[in-house]
N, C-alpha and C. Protein backbone atom coordinates (compact mmCIF):
# COMPACT_ATOMS: atom_id res chain seq x y z
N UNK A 1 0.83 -1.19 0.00
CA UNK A 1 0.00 0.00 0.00
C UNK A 1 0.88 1.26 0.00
N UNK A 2 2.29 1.33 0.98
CA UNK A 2 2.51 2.63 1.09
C UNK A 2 3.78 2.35 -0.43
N UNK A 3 3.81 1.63 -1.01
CA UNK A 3 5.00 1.92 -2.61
C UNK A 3 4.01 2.56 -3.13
N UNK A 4 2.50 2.43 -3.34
CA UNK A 4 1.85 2.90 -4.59
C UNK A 4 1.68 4.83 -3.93
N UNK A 5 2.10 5.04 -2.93
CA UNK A 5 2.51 6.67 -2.67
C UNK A 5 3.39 7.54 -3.34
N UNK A 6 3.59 8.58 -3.72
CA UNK A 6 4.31 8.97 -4.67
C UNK A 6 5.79 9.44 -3.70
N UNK A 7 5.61 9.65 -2.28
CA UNK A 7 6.32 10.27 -1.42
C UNK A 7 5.86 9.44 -0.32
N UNK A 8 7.59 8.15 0.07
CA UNK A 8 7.01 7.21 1.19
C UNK A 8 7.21 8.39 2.68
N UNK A 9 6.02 7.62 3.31
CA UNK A 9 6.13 8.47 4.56
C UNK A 9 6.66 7.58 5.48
N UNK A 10 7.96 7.77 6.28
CA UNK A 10 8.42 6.44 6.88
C UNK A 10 7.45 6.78 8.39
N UNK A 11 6.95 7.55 8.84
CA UNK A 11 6.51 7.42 10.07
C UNK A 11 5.75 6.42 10.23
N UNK A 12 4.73 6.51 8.81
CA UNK A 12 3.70 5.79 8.75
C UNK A 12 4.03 4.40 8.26
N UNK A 13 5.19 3.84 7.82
CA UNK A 13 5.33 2.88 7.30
C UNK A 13 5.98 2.11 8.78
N UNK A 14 6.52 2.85 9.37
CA UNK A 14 7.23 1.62 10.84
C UNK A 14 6.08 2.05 11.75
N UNK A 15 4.88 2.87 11.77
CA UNK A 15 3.47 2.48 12.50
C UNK A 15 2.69 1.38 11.86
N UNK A 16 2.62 0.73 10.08
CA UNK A 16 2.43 -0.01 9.98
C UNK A 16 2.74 -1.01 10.17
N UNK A 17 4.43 -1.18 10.04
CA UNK A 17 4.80 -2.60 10.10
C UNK A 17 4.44 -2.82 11.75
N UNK A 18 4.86 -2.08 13.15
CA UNK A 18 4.18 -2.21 14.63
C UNK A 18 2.43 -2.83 14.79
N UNK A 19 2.02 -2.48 13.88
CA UNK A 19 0.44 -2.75 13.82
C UNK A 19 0.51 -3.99 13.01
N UNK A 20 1.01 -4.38 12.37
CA UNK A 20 0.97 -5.82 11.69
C UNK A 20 1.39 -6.86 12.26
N UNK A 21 3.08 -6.21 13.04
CA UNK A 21 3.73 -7.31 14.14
C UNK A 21 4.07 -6.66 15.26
N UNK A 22 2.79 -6.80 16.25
CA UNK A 22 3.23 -6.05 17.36
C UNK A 22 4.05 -6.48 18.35
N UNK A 23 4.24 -8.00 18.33
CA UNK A 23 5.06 -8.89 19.42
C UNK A 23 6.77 -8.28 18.72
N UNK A 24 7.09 -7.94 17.50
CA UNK A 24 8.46 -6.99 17.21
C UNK A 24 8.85 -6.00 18.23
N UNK A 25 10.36 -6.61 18.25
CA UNK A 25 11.21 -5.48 18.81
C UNK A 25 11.22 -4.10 17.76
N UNK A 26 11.71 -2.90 18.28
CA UNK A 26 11.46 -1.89 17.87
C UNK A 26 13.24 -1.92 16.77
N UNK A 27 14.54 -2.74 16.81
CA UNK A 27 15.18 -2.68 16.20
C UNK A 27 15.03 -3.67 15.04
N UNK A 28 13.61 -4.43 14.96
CA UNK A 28 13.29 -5.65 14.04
C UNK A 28 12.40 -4.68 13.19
N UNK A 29 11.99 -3.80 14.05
CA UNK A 29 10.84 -3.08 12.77
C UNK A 29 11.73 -2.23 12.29
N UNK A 30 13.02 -1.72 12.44
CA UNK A 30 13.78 -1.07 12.27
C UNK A 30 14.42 -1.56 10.89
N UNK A 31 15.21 -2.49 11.09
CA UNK A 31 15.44 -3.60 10.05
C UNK A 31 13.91 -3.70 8.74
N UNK A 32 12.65 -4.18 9.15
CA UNK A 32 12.10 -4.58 8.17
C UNK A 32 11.60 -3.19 7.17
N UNK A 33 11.46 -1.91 8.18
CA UNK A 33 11.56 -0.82 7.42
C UNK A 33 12.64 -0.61 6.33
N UNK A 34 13.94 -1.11 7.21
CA UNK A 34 15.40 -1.20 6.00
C UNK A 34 15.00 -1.60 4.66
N UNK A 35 14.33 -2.90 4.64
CA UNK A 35 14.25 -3.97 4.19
C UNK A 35 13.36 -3.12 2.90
N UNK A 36 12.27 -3.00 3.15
CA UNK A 36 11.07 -2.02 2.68
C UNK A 36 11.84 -1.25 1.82
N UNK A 37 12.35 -0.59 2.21
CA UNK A 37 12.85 0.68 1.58
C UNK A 37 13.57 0.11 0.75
N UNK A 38 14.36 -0.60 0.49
CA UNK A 38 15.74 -1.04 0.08
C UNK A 38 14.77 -1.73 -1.66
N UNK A 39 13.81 -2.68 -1.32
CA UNK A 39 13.11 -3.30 -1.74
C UNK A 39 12.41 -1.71 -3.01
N UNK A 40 11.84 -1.06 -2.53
CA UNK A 40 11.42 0.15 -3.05
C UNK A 40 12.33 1.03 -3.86
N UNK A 41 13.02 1.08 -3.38
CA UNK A 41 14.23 1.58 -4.07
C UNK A 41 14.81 0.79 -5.50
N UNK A 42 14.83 -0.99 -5.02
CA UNK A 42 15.41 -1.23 -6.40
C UNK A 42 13.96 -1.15 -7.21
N UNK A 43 12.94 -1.31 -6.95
CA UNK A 43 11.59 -1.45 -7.74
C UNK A 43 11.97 -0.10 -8.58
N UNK A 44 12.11 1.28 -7.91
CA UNK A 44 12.25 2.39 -8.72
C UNK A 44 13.72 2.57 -9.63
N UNK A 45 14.65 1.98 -9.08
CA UNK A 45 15.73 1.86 -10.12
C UNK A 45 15.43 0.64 -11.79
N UNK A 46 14.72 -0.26 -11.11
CA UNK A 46 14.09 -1.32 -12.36
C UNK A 46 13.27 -0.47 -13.43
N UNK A 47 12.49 0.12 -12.46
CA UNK A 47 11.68 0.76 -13.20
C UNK A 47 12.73 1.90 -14.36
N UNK A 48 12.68 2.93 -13.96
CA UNK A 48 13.84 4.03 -14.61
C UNK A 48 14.71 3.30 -15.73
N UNK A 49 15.26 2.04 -15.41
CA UNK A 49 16.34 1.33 -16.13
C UNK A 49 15.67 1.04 -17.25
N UNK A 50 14.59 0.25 -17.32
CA UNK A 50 13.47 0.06 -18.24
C UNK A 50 13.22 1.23 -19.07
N UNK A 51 12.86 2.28 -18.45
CA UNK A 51 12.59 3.30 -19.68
C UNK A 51 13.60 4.27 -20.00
N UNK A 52 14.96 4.03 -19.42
CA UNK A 52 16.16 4.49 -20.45
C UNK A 52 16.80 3.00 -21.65
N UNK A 53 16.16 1.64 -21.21
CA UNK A 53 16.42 0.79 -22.23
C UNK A 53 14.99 1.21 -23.57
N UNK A 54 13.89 1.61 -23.09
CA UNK A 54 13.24 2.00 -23.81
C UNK A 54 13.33 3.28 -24.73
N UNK A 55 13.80 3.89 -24.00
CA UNK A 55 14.03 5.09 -24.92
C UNK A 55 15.08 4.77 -25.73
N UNK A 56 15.94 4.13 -25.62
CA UNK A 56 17.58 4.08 -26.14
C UNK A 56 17.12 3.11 -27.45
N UNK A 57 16.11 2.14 -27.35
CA UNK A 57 15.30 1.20 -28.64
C UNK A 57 15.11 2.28 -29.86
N UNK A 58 13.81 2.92 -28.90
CA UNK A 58 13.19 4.02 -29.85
C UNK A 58 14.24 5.23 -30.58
N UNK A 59 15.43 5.51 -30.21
CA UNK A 59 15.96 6.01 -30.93
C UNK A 59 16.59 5.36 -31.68
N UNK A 60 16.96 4.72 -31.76
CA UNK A 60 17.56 3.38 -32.43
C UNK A 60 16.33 2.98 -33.64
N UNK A 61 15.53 2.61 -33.27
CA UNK A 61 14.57 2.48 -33.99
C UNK A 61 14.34 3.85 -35.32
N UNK A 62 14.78 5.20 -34.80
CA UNK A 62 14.49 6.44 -35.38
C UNK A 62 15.61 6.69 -36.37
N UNK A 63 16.96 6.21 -35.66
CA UNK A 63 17.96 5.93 -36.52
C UNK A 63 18.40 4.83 -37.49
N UNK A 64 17.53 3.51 -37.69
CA UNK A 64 17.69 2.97 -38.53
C UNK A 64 16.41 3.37 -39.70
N UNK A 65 15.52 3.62 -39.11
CA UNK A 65 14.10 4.07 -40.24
C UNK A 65 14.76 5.30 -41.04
N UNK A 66 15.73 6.15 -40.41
CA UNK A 66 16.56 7.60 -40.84
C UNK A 66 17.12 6.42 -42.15
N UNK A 67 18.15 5.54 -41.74
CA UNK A 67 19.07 5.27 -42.58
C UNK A 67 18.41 4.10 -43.89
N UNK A 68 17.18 3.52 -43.75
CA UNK A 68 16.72 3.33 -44.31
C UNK A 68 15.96 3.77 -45.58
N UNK A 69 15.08 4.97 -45.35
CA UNK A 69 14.76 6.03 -46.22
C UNK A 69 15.51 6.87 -47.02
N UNK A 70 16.76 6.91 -46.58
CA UNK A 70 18.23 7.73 -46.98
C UNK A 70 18.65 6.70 -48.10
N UNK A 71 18.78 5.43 -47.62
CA UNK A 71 18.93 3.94 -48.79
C UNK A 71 18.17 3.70 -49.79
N UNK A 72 17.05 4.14 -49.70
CA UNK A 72 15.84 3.98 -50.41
C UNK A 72 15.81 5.09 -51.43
N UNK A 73 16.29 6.62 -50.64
CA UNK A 73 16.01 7.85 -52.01
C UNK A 73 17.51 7.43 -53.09
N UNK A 74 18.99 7.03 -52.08
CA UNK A 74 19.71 6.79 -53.60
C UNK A 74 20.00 5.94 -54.32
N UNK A 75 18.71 4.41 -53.64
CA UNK A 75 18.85 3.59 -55.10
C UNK A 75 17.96 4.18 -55.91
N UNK A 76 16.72 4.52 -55.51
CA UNK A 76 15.76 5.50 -56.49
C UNK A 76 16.64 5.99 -57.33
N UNK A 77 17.26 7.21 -57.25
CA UNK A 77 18.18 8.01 -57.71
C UNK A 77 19.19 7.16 -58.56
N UNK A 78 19.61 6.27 -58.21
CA UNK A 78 20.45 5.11 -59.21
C UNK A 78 19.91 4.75 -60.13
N UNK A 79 18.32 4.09 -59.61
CA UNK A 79 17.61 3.46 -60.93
C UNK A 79 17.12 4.69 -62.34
N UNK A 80 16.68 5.59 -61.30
CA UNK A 80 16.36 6.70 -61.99
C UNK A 80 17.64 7.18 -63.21
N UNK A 81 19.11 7.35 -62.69
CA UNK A 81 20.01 7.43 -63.70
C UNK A 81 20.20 6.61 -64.70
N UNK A 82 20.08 5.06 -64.62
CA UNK A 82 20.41 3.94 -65.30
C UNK A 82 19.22 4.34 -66.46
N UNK A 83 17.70 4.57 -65.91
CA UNK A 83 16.91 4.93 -66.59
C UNK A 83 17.24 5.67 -68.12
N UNK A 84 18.37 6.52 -67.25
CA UNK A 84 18.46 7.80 -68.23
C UNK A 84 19.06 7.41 -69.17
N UNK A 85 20.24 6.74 -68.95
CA UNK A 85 21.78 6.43 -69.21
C UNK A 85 20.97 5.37 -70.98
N UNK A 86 19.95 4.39 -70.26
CA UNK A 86 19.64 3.70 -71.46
C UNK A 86 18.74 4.45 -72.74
N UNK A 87 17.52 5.37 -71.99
CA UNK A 87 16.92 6.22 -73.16
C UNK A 87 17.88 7.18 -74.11
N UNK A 88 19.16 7.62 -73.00
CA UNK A 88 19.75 8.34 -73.77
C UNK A 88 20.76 7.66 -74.96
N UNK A 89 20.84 6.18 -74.80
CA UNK A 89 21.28 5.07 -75.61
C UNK A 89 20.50 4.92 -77.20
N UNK A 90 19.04 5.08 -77.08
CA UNK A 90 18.01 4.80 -77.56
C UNK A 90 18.13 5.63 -78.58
């Protein structure tokens, strides 16, 4: 409940974990808060990593469609000369 927050509130997160396990020592909820966080943290680094591998596709993607279309206008342009090369044969 408290990852889907945009801003964790730790007060409220080691009053939750006390209310879930109240027979815990106060350096065990200490620890599982660690734990929490640590856990949260790589979730938001996975995350981020993901959409700089995503973005880094999509340009990639932008740069081969670039070099593709670029391939495409000078065989045009080739065929188009050969075109010439034979009428002007003719």
């Amino acid at each position: 409940m408290e990852a889907l927050q945009p801003v964790q509130n730790i007060p409220f997160m080691r009053a939750t974990i006390r209310r879930r396990f109240p027979k815990v020592s106060s350096p065990t909820v200490d620890a599982l808060l660690a734990v929490l966080l640590q856990q949260l943290l790589q979730s938001t680094n996975q995350s981020e990593s993901s959409q700089a591998t995503s973005m880094n596709l999509q340009m990639a993607m932008d740069r081969r469609s670039k070099f593709v279309e670029a391939l495409s206008n000078v065989m045009k342009r080739i065929d188009d000369t050969q075109e010439s090369i034979v009428q002007n044969m003719k």
